[in-house]
Structure formats: C-alpha cells, structure tokens
Protein backbone atom coordinates (compact mmCIF):
# COMPACT_ATOMS: atom_id res chain seq x y z
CA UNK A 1 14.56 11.51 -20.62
CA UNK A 2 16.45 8.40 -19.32
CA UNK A 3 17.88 8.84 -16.13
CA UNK A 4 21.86 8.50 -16.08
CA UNK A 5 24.05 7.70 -13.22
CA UNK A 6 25.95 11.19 -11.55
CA UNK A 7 28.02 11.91 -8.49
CA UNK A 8 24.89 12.85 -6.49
CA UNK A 9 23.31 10.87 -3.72
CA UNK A 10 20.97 8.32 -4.26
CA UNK A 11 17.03 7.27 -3.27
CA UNK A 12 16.39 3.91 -2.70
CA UNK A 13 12.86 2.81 -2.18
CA UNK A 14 12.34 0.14 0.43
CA UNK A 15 9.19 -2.14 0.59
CA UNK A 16 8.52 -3.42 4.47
CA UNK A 17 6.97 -6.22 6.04
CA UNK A 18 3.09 -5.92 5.45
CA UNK A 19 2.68 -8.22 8.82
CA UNK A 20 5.28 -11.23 9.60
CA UNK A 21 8.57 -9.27 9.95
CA UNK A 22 10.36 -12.30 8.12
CA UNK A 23 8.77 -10.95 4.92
CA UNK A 24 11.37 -8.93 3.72
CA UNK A 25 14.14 -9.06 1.27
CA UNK A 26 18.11 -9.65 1.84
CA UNK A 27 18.35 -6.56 -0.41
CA UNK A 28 15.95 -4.50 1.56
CA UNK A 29 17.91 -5.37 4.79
CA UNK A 30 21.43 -4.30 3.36
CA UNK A 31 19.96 -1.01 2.33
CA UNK A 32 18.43 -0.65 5.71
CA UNK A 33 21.87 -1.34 7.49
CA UNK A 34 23.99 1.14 4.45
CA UNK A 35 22.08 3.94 4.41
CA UNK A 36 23.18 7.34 5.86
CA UNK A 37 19.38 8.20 6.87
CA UNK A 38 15.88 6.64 6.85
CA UNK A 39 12.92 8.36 5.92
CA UNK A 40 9.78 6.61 7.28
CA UNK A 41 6.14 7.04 7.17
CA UNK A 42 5.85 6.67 10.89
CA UNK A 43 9.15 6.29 12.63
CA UNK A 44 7.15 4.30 15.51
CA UNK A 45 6.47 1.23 12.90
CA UNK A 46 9.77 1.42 11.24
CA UNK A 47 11.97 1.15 14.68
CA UNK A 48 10.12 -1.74 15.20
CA UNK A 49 11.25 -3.44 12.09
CA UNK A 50 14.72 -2.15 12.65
CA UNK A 51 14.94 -3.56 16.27
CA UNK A 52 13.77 -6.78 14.83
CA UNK A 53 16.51 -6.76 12.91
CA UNK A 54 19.04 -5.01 15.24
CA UNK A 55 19.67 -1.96 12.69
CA UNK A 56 20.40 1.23 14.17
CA UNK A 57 20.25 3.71 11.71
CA UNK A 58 18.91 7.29 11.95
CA UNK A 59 15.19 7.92 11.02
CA UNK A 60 13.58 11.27 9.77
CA UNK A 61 9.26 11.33 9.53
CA UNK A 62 8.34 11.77 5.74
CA UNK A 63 4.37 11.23 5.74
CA UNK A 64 1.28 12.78 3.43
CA UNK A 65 1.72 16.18 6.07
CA UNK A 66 5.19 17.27 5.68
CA UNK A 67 5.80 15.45 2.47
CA UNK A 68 5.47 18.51 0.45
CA UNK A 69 7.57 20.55 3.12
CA UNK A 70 10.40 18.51 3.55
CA UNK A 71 10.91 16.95 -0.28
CA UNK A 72 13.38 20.39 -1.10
CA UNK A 73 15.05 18.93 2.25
CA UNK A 74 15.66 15.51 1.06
CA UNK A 75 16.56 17.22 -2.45
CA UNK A 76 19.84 18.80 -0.80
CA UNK A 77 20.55 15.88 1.29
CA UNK A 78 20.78 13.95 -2.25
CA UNK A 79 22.71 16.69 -3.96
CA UNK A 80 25.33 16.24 -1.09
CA UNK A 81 26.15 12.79 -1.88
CA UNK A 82 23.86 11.26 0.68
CA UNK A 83 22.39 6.99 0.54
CA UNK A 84 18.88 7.95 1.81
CA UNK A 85 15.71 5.17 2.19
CA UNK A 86 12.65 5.93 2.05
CA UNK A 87 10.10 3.16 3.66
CA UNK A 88 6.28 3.18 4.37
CA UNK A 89 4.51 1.84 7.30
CA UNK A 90 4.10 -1.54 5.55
CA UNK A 91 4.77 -2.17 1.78
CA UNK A 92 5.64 -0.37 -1.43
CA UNK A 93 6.36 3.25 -0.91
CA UNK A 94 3.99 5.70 -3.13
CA UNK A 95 1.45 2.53 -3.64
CA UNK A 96 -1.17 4.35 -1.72
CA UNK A 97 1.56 5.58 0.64
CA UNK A 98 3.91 8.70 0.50
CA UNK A 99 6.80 8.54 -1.73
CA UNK A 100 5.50 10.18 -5.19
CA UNK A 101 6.58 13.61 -4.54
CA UNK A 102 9.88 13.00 -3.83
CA UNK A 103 10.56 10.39 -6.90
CA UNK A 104 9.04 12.93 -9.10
CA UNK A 105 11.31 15.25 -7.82
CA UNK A 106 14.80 13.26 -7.83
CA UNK A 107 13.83 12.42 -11.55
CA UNK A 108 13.62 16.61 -12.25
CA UNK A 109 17.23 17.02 -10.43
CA UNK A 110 18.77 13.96 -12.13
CA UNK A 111 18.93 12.24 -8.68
CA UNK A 112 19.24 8.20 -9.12
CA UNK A 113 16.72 6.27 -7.74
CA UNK A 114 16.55 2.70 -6.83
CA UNK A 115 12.82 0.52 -5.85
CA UNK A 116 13.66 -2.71 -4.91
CA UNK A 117 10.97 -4.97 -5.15
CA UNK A 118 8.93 -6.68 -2.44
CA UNK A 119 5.59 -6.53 -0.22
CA UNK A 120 2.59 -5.13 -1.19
CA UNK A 121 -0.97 -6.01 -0.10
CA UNK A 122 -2.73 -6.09 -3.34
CA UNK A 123 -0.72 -9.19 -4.95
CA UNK A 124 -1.50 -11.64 -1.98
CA UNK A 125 -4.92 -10.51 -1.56
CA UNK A 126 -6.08 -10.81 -5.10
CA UNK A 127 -4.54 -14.30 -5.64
CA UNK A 128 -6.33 -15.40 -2.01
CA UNK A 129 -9.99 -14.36 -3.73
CA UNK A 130 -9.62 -16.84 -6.05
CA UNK A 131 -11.10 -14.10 -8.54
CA UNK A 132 -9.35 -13.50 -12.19
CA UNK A 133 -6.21 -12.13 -11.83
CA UNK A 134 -4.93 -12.36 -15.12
CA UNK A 135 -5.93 -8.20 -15.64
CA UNK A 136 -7.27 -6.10 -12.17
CA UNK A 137 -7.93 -2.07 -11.53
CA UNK A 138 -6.30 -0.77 -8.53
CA UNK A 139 -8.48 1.88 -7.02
CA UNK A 140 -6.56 2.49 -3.91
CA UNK A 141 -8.67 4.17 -1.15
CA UNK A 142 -11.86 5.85 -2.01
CA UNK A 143 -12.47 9.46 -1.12
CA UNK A 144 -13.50 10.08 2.05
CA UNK A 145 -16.43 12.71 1.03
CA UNK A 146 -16.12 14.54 -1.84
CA UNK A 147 -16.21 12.48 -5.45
CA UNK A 148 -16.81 9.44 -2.99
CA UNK A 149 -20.62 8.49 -4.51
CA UNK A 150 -19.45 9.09 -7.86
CA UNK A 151 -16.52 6.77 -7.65
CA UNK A 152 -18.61 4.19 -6.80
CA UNK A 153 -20.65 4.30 -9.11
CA UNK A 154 -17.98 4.38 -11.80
CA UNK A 155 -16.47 1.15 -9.78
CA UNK A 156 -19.37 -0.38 -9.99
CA UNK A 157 -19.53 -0.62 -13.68
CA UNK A 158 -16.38 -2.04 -14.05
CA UNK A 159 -16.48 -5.83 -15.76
CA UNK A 160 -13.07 -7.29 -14.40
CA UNK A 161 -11.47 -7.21 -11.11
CA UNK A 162 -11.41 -3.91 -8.77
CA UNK A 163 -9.06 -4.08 -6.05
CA UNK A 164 -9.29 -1.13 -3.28
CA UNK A 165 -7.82 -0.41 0.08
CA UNK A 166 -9.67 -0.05 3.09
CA UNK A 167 -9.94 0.98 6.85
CA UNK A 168 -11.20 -1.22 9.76
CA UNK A 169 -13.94 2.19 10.89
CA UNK A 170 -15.26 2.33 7.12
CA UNK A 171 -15.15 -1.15 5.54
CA UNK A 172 -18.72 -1.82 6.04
CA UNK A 173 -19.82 1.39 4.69
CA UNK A 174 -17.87 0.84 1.83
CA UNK A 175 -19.71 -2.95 1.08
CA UNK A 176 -23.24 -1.37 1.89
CA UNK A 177 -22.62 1.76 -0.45
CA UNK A 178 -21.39 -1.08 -2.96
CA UNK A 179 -24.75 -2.95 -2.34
CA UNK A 180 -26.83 -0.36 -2.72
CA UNK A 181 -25.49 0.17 -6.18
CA UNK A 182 -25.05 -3.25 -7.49
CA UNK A 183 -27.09 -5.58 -4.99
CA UNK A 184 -25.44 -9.09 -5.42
CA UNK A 185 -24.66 -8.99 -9.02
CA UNK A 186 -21.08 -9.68 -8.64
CA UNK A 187 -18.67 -11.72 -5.38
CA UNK A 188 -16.75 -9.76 -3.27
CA UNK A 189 -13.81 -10.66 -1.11
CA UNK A 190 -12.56 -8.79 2.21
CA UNK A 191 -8.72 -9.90 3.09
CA UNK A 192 -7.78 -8.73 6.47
CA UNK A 193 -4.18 -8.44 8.16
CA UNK A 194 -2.42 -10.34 5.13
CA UNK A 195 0.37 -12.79 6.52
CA UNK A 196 -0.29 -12.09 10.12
CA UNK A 197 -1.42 -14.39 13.05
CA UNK A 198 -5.13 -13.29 12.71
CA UNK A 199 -5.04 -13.08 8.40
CA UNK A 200 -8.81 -13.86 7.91
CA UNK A 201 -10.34 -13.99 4.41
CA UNK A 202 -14.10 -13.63 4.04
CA UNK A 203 -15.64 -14.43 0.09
CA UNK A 204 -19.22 -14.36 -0.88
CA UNK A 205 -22.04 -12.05 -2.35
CA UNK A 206 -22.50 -8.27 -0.82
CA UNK A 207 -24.84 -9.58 1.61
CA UNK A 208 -23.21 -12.56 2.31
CA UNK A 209 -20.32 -10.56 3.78
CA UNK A 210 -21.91 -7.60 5.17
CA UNK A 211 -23.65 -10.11 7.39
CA UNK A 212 -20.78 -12.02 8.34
CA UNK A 213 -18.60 -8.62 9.09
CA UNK A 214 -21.28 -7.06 11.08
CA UNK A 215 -21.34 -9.65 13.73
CA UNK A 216 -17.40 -9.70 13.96
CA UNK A 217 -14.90 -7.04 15.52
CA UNK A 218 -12.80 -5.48 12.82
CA UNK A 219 -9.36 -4.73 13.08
CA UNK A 220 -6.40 -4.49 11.23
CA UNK A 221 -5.78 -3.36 7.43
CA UNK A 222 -7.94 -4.43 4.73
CA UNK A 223 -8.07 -5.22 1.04
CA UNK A 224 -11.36 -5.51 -0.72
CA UNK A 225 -12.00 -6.91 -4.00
CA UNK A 226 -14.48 -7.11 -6.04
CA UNK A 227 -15.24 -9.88 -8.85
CA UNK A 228 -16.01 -9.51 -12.36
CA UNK A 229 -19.90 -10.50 -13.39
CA UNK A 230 -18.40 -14.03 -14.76
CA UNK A 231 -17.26 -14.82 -11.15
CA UNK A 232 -19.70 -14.64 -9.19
CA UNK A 233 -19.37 -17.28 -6.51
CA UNK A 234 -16.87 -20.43 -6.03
C-alpha cells in the first residue's frame, strides 16, 4: 500500500554526526530546531549535538530496551498531530540502531514518515578499504553467542565484499574467529572512529592486522570489512 499524506503527525528520521559534529545536514538541523519532541537513542549523545548547535528542544530515550514499550506511546503522540524526530547515537536510525519498530508501525497506522538522508559508517568505511564497492553485504553486528560460529562461517564463504559492525572489547575476537576459518585467503580492513581526530585505518591479510591491533589500544567504533578473493592485497 502506498503511504498517503493525512492530518496526523509526522516521523521524521534524523541521521547524526558519526564523529565531527559539522557532518550534518541543513535539513537535519531545521528538523532538529521544528520538532515538538526528540526521541534519541541516548539522550546524553544527542544533547551534545544539540548544544553544539544551540537547539533546545525536548528529548525522550527510545533505545533497543523500551523500544517495544514505548512505540504505542509515540503512536498516540503521532495520532495527535505531533512533528516527532527520531535520532540514533551516531548515524542512520534502524541501520543497526533502533528505529524499525516504530517505522513499521507508523506505516500500519498510516502515519507519514520522512528519512532524510545523511551519515552512516558503512559508506565512508568501505570506500577508505579501497576494496570493490561496486556490490557489498551488510552484516551488521554478529551475534554475541548464539548463531555466532555459524554466521561466520556463512560470512566466510561469501565472494564479494562483507561489511560488519564492531565493538572496541570484541574486534579481535572477531578477526581471529575469521582467521581460523579462512586463514589469509582474502584482505581485511578495520576503520576506526570514521571522521574523527584519531580516524585510523588499518588494511592487510588476517594476520597482518591481528598483529598490528594487538599491540595497539582500541577505542572507539569500528567497521570491519572484508575483501572479496580477487582483492586480496593493494
């Protein structure tokens, strides 16, 4: 069903700054000032943002916990005629972040809904590997435990670019589980803290990188990709 404009409220999605504050639309920044409430991942990020940017706009917590409790809450709000944002900690909204619930849900109630376009991690990061780009998988973050080994394996057989989402505590798990698997068969690239003061990129086989990460002190959020078998180094 296409969705049709009505005299309800209206959802606008809101990609954020994935590091430099400056990284953010004119758009996104006249939503931010319009909107009659903000719903944010972590309200201690977005005021930062918002301060940056002296907005002063109220902020509710919608994150993977209360997302489910709260979307019939946000719902109503809508129904009443409310302008509501909804923003992630850094990025796209529902890209590996909150905000799929509560699309789903305006699109059952008829609720217009607006994503503007902007940051997201995976874009920069794949273009900085120097890896094909011209087709990718997203794979998001891995499971934690259960389905984990499996997953990788599965990723592992995969002939063009994989693209995933990691932590700082588990990122050299994740490249020795890979190892394990597929030894040095295929480059891998580890883009940390995209656009900031410290972005570091690190390309080169399994090993190569493992070493290289276990002798440095990792921080900050992390993209990992991994090359097809025709690129294997630069």
């Amino acid at each position: 069903m296409n969705q049709s404009k009505t005299n309800l409220g209206h959802l606008i999605i809101i990609p954020t700054p994935i590091g430099n504050l400056q990284d953010i639309t004119l758009r996104a920044l006249d939503y931010l000032k319009r909107v009659d409430l903000i719903y944010a991942e972590d309200t201690r990020q977005t005021i930062k943002l918002l301060k940056y940017y002296n907005i002063q706009r109220p902020l509710k917590s919608y994150h993977q916990y209360n997302e489910h409790l709260i979307k019939q809450q946000i719902i109503e709000r809508l129904k009443n005629g409310e302008l509501i944002g909804l923003v992630s900690d850094a990025g796209t909204p529902a890209i590996s972040d909150p905000g799929y619930l509560i699309v789903r849900e305006c699109i059952r109630n008829n609720i217009e809904i607006e994503c503007l376009p902007g940051p997201t991690a995976l874009i920069p990061a794949i273009v900085l590997s120097g890896f094909p780009c011209d087709k990718f998988i997203f794979e998001g973050f891995l499971p934690h435990k259960k389905g984990r080994k499996s997953r990788i394996e599965t990723i592992a057989k995969y002939d063009t670019t994989v693209i995933l989402y990691e932590s700082p505590h588990r990122i050299l798990r994740t490249l020795k589980e890979f190892y394990e698997i597929m030894g040095n068969t295929k480059a891998v690239c580890v883009c940390r803290e995209i656009s900031k003061i410290h972005e570091t990129i690190i390309r080169g086989s399994f090993e190569e990188v493992i070493n290289v990460l276990e002798r440095t002190q990792i921080k900050g959020e992390i993209v990992l990709i991994i090359g097809s078998k025709e690129t294997f180094l630069l």
